[in-house]
Protein backbone atom coordinates (compact mmCIF):
# COMPACT_ATOMS: atom_id res chain seq x y z
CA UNK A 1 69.12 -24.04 -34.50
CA UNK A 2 72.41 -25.51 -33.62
CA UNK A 3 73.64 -25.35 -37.60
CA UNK A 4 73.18 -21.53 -36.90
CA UNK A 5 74.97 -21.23 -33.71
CA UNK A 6 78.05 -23.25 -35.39
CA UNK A 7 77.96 -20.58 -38.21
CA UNK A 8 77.48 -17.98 -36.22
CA UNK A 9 80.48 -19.09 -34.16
CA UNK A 10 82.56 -20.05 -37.11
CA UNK A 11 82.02 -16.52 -38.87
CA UNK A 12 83.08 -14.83 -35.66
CA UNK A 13 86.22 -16.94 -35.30
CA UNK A 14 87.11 -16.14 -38.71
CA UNK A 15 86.62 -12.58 -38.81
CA UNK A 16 88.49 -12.33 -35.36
CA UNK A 17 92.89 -12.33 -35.43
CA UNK A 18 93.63 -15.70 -34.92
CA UNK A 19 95.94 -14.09 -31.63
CA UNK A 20 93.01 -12.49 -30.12
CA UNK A 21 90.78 -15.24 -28.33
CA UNK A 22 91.39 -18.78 -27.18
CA UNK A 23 88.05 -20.60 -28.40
CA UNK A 24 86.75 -23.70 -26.75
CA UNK A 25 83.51 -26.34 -27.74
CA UNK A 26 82.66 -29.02 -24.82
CA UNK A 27 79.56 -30.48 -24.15
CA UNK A 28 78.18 -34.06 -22.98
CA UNK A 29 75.81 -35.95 -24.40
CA UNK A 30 73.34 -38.39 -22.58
CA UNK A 31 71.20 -40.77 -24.12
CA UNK A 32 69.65 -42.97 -22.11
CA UNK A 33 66.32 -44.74 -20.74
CA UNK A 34 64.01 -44.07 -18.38
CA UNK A 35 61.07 -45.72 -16.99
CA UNK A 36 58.68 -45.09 -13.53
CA UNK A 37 56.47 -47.67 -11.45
CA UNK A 38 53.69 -44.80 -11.45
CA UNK A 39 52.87 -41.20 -12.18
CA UNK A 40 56.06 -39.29 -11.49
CA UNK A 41 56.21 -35.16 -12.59
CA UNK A 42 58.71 -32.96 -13.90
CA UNK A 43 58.41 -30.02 -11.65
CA UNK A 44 54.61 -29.13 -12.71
CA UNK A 45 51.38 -31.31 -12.36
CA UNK A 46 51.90 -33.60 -15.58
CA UNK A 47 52.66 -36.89 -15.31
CA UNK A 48 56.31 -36.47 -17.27
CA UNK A 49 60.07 -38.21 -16.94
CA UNK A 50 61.96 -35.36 -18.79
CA UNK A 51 63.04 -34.00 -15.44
CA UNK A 52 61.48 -36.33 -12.16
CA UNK A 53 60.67 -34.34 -9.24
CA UNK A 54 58.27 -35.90 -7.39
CA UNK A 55 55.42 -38.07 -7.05
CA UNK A 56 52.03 -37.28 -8.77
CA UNK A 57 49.08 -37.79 -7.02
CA UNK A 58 46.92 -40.43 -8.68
CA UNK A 59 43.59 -39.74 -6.57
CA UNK A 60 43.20 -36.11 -8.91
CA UNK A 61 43.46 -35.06 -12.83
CA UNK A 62 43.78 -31.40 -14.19
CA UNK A 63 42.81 -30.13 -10.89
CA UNK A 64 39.37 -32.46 -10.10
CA UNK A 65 38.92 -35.58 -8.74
CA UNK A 66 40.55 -38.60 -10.96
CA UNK A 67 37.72 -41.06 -12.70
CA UNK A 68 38.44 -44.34 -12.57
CA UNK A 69 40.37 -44.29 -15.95
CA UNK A 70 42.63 -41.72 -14.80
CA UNK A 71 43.64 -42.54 -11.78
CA UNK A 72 44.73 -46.21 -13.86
CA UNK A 73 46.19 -44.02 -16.11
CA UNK A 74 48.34 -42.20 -13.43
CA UNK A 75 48.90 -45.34 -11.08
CA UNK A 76 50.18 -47.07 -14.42
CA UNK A 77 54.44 -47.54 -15.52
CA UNK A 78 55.89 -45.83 -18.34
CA UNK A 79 59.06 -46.21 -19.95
CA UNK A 80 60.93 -43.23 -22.64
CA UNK A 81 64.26 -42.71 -24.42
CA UNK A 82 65.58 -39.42 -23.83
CA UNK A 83 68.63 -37.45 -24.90
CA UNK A 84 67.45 -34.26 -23.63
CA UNK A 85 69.46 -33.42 -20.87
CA UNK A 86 72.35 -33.44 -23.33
CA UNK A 87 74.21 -30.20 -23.05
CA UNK A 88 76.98 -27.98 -24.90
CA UNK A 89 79.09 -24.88 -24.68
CA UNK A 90 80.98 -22.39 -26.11
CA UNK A 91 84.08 -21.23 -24.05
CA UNK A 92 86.16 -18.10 -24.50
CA UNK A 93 89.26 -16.29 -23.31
CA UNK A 94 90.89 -13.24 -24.18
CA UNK A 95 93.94 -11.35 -21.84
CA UNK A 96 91.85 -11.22 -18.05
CA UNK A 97 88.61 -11.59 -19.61
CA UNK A 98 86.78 -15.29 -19.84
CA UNK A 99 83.19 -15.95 -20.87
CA UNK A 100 80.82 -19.39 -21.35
CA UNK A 101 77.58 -19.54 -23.26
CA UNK A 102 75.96 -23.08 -22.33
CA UNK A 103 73.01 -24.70 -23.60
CA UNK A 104 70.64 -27.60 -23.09
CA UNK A 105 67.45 -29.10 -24.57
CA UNK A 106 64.78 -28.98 -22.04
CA UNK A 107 61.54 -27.73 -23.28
CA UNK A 108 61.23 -25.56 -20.34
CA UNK A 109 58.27 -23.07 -22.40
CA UNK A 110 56.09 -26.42 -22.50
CA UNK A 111 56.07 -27.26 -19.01
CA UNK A 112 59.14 -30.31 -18.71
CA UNK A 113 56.60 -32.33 -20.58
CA UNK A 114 58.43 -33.82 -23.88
CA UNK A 115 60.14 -36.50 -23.14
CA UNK A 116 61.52 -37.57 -27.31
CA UNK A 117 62.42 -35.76 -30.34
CA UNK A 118 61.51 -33.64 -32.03
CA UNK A 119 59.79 -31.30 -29.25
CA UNK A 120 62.50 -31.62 -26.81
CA UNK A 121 65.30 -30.68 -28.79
CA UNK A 122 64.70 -27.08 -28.15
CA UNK A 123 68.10 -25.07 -27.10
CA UNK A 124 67.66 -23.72 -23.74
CA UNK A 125 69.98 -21.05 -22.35
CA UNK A 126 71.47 -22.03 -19.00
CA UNK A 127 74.71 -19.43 -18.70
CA UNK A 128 75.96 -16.72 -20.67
CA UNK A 129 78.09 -15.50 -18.35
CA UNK A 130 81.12 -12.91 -18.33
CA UNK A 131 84.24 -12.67 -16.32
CA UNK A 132 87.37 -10.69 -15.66
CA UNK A 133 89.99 -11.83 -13.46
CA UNK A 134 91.81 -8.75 -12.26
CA UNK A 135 94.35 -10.40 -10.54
CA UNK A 136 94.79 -13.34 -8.48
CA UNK A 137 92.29 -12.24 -6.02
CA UNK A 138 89.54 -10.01 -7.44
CA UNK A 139 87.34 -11.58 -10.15
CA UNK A 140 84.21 -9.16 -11.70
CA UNK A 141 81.79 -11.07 -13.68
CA UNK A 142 77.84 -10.02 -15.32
CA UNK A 143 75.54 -12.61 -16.69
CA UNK A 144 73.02 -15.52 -16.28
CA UNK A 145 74.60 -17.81 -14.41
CA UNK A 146 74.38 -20.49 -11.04
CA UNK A 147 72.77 -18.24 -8.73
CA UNK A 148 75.54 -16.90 -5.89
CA UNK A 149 73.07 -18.50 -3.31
CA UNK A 150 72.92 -22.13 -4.92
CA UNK A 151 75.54 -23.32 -2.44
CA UNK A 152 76.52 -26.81 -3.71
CA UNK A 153 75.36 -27.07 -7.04
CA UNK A 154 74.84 -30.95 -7.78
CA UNK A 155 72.65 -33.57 -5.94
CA UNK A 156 74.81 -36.17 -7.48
CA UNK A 157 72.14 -37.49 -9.26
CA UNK A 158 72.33 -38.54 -13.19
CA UNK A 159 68.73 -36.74 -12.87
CA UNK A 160 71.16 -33.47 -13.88
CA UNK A 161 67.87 -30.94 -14.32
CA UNK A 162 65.69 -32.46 -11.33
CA UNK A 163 68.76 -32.22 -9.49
CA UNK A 164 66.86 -33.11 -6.05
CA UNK A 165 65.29 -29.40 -6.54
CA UNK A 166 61.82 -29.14 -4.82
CA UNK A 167 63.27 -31.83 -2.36
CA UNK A 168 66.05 -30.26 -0.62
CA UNK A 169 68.46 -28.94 -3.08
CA UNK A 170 67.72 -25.29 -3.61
CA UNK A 171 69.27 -22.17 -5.98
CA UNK A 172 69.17 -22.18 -9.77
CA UNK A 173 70.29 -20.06 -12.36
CA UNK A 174 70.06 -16.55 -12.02
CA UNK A 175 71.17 -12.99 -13.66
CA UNK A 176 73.31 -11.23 -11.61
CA UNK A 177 76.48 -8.83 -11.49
CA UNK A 178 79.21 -8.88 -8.74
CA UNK A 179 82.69 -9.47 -7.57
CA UNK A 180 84.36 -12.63 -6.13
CA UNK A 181 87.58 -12.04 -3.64
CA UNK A 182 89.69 -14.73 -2.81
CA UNK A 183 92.81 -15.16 -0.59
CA UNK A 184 93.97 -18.50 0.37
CA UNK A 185 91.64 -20.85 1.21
CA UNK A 186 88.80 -17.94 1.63
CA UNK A 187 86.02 -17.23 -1.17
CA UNK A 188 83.48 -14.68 -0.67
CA UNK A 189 81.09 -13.22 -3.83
CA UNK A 190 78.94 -11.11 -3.51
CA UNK A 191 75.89 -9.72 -6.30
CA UNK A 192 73.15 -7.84 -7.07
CA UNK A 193 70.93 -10.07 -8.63
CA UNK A 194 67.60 -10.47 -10.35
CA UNK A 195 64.78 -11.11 -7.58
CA UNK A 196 63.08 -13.53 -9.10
CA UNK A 197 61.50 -15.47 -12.65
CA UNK A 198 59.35 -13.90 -14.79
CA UNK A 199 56.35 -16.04 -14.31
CA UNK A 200 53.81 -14.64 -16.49
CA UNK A 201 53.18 -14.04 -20.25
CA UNK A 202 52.21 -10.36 -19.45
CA UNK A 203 55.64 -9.02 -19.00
CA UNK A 204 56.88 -7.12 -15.84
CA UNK A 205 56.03 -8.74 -12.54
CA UNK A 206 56.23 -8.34 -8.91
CA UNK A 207 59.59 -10.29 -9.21
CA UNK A 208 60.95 -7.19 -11.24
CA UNK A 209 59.25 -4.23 -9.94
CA UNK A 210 60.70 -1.76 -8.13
CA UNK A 211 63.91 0.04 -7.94
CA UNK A 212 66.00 -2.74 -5.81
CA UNK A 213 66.95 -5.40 -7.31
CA UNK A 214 67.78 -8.78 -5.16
CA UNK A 215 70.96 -9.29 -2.89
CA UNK A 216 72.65 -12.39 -2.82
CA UNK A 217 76.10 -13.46 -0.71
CA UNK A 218 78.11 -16.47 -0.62
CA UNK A 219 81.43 -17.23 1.75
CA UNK A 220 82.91 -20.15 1.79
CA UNK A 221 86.50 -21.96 2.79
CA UNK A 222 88.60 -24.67 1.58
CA UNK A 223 90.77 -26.73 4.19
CA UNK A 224 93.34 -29.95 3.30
CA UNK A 225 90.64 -30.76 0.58
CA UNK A 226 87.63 -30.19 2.77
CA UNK A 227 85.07 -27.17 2.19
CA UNK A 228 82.14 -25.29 4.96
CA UNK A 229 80.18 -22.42 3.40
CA UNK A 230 77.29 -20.12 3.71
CA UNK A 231 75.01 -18.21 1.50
CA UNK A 232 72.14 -16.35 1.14
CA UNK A 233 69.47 -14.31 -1.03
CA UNK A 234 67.05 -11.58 -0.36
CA UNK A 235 64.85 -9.40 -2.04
CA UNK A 236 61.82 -7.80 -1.67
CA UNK A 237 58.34 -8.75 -3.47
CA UNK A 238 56.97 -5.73 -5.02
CA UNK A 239 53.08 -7.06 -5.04
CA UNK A 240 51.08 -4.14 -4.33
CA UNK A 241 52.42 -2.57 -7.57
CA UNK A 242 51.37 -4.74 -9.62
CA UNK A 243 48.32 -3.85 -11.77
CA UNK A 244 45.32 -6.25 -10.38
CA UNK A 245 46.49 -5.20 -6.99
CA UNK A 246 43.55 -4.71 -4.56
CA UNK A 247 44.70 -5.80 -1.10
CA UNK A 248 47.83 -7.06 0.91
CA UNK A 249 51.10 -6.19 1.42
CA UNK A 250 54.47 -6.41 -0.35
CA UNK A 251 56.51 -10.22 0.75
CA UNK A 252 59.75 -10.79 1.30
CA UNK A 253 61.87 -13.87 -0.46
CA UNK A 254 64.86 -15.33 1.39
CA UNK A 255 67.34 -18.08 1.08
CA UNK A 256 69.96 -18.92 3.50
CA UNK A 257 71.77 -21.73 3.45
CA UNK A 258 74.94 -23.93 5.05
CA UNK A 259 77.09 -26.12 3.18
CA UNK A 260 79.82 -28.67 3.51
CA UNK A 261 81.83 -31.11 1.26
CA UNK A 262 84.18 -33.48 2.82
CA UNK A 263 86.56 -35.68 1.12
CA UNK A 264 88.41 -38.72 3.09
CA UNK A 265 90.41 -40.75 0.02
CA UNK A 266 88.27 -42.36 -2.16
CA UNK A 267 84.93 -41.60 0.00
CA UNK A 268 83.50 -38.01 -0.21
CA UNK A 269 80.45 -36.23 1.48
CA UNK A 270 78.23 -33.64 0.72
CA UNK A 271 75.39 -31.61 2.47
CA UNK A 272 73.28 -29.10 2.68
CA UNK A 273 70.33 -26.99 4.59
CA UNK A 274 68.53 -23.91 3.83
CA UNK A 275 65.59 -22.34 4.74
CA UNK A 276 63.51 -19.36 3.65
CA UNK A 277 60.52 -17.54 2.35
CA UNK A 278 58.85 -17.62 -1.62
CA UNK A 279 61.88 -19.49 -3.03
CA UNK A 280 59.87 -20.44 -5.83
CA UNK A 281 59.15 -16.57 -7.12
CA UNK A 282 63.32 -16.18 -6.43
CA UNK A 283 63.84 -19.36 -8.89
CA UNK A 284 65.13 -20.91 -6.07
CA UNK A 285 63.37 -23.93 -7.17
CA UNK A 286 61.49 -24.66 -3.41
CA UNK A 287 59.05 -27.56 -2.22
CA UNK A 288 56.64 -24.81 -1.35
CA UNK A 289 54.10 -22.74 -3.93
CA UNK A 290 54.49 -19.33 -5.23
CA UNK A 291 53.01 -16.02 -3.39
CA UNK A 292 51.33 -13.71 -6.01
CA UNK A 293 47.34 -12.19 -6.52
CA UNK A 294 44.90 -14.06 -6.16
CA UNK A 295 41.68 -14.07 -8.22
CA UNK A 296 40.15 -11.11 -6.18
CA UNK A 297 43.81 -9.40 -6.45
CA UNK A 298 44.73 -10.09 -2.85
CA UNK A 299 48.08 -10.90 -2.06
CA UNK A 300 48.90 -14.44 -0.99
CA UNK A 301 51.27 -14.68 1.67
CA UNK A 302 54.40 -16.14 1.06
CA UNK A 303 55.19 -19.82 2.61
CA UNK A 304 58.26 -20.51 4.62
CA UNK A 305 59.72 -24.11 3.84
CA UNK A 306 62.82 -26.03 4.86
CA UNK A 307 65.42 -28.54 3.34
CA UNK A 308 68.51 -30.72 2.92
CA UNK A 309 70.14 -32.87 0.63
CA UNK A 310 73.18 -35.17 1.94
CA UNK A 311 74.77 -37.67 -1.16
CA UNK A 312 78.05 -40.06 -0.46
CA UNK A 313 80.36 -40.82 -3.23
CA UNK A 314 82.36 -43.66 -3.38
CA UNK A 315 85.55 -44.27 -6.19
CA UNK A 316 85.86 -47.93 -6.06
CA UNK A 317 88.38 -47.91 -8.87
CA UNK A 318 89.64 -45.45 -11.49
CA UNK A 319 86.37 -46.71 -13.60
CA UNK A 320 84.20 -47.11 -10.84
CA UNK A 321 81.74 -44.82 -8.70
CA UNK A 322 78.39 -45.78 -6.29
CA UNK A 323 77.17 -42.23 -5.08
CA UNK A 324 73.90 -42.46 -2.62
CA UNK A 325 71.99 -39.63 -2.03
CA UNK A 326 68.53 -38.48 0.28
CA UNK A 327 67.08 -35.08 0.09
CA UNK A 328 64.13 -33.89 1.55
CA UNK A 329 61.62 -30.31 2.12
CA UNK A 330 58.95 -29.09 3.47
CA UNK A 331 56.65 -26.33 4.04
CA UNK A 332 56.92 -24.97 7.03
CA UNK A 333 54.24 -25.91 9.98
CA UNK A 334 52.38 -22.66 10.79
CA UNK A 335 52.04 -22.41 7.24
CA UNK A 336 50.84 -25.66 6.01
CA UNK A 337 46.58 -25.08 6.62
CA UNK A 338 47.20 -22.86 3.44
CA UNK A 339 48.00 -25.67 1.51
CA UNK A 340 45.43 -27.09 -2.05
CA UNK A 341 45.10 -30.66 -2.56
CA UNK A 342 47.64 -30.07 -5.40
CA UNK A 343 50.00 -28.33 -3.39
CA UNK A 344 53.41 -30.06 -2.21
CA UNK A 345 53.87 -30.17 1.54
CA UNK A 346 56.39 -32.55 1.87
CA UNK A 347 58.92 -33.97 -0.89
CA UNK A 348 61.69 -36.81 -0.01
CA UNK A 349 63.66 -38.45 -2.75
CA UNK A 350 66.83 -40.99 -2.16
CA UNK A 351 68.86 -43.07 -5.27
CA UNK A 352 71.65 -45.17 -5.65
CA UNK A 353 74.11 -44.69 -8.59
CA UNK A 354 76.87 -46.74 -10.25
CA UNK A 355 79.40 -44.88 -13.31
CA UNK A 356 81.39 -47.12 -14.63
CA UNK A 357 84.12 -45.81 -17.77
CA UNK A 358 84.31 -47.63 -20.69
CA UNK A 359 86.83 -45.53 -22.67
CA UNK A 360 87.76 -42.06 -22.59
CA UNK A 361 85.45 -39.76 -21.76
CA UNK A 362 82.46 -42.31 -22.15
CA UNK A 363 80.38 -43.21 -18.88
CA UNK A 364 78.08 -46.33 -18.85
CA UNK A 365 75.32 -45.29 -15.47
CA UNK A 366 72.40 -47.07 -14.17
CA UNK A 367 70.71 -45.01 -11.26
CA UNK A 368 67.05 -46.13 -9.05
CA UNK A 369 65.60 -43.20 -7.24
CA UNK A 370 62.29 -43.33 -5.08
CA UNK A 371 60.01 -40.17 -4.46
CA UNK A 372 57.76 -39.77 -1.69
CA UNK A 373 55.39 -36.63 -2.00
CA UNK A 374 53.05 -35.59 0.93
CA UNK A 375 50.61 -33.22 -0.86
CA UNK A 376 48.32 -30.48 1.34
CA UNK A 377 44.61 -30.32 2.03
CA UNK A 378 44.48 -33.71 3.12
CA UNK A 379 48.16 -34.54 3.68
CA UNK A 380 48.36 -37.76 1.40
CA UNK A 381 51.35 -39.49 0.34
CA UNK A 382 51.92 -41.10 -2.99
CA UNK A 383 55.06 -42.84 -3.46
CA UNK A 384 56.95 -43.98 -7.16
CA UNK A 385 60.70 -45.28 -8.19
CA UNK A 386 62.43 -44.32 -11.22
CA UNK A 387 65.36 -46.12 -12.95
CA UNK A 388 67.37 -44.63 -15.81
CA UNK A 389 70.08 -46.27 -17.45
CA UNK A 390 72.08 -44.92 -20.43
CA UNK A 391 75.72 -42.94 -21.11
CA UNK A 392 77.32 -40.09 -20.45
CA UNK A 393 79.81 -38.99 -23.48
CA UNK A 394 81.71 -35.91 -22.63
CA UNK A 395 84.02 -33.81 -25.36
């Protein structure tokens, strides 16, 4: 797959008047090691390290009550070498118009669940994105790229695709088109944007149907190195459309959010609330489940959650950085008696980081990061740390 890309890019380039485009490759590459003290998941229900989330519970298996077996199976440490969450791109410029095509190797179709070669390395689009500056203050841009709503993008951890999501950090990648204006220190973009994933193998989905697509708004200023911001997302769920429709009514999906990033010298802050409705069917990567039909074809209400994440970085020396971090969501009250066993009501995570450079553009990290997970039904808490070690090389 990547040998094609490289041609593909190459025959482009040399079909193209060498005047025409600037061209750019970058990318970062991470191997490194990862191990758990217990069953730790990747955003689904499989006990997995490609991408930790939270806890697993160890009391259930595939949906039923563990056996003795599996629950020592799930209460037991694991330890895998990963490079997945190694990531390129291909950057290009051309007069006012800029563009970035990025890729990873998360094997997002199977569920976060591969952990080594060769079933991980599996290019996965993240942004394909494309701009045009207009002038100094008016930039247009169409693509898939970080959702206008995602606020501040980065938890801090070296966990780059858990990222905190589903414990505090919200907003992912999205398809939108819209227009950024900024004067000074004032940004504000608006989009119209998709409204949500498409979740099933069948095609079309309430996230897509309908005529409106989603609306999504971020302002934000800058201040003697400092940063406050607000952003949003909305859209409307277009359930009783859909084909196995029998009863309910259409849901609504909202994000809104407040941000701030601080910066004092060598010491920096960053944090972050939101709160909202179905982030999960907006890809807004939520503690909470997905709304959607039933088995009968009834509409499940959509659950309202809450979160923040908060993470302090500290430059000791030009090769040194600590960065501590605690995020943490849940569904909201008067909705959690909805809740399945298997169903996340409450999701805390916190690490501790140290980068230190070796040489140019090489990164030697070791990071710990414990996950507490409250699941519904029964409200039980199951607790695990993860430590990953490894480098970062970045070109």
């Amino acid at each position: 797959m990547l040998n094609r890309v490289a041609a593909s890019c190459a025959l482009i380039l040399i079909n193209s008047p060498v005047y025409a485009f600037d061209f750019s490759f970058k990318g970062m590459i991470k191997p490194e090691v990862v191990t758990s003290s217990q069953g730790v998941a990747s955003y689904g229900g499989a006990y997995s390290q490609v991408a930790p989330t939270h806890a697993l519970r160890t009391d259930i298996f595939g949906g039923a009550p563990a056996t003795e077996q599996q629950t020592n199976f799930l209460e037991s440490e694991s330890t895998s070498f990963q490079a997945a969450q190694s990531r390129f791109s291909l950057n290009m410029n051309h007069e006012k118009i800029r563009s970035v095509l990025e890729f990873d190797f998360i094997d997002g179709e199977d569920g976060f669940t591969n952990q080594t070669a060769i079933q991980a390395q599996e290019p996965r689009l993240r942004l394909a994105t494309l701009y045009y500056d207009m002038d100094e203050n008016w930039t247009f841009f169409g693509g898939q790229k970080w959702s206008t709503a995602a606020g501040i993008k980065s938890s801090g951890s070296y966990n780059w695709i858990g990222n905190a999501y589903r414990a505090g950090n919200s907003g992912f990648l999205a398809v939108e088109v819209g227009a950024t204006y900024k004067n000074d220190g004032l940004m504000v973009t608006g989009a119209l944007t998709g409204k949500g994933r498409n979740a099933t193998a069948g095609g079309i989905n309430a996230n897509e149907l309908g005529r409106m697509p989603g609306l999504a708004l971020d302002v934000n200023y800058s201040f003697s190195g400092h940063k406050i911001g607000a952003a949003g997302h909305f859209a409307e769920l277009n359930f009783e459309d859909e084909a196995g429709f029998t009863a309910g009514e259409n849901q609504d999906a909202t994000l809104m959010k407040v941000y701030t990033t601080l910066n004092f010298g060598a010491v920096s802050i960053n944090a972050e609330y939101y709160t909202g409705d179905a982030l999960n069917n907006q890809n807004a990567l939520g503690v909470a489940p997905s709304s959607g039909l039933n088995g009968a074809g009834e509409v499940r209400e959509s659950f309202g959650e809450s979160g923040f994440f908060t993470y302090l970085t500290w430059k000791v020396n030009t090769d040194s950085t600590i960065k501590v971090g605690y995020a943490s969501a849940s569904v909201d009250s008067s909705d959690r008696n909805r809740l399945s066993l298997t169903d996340l009501n409450e999701n805390t995570t916190a690490y501790i980081n140290y980068g230190h450079k070796l040489m140019d553009g090489l990164t030697g990290f070791v990071q710990f990061t414990h996950f507490n997970t409250e699941y519904g039904g029964d409200f039980e808490d199951f607790s695990t740390v993860v430590g990953r070690a490894g480098v970062v090389f970045k070109f």
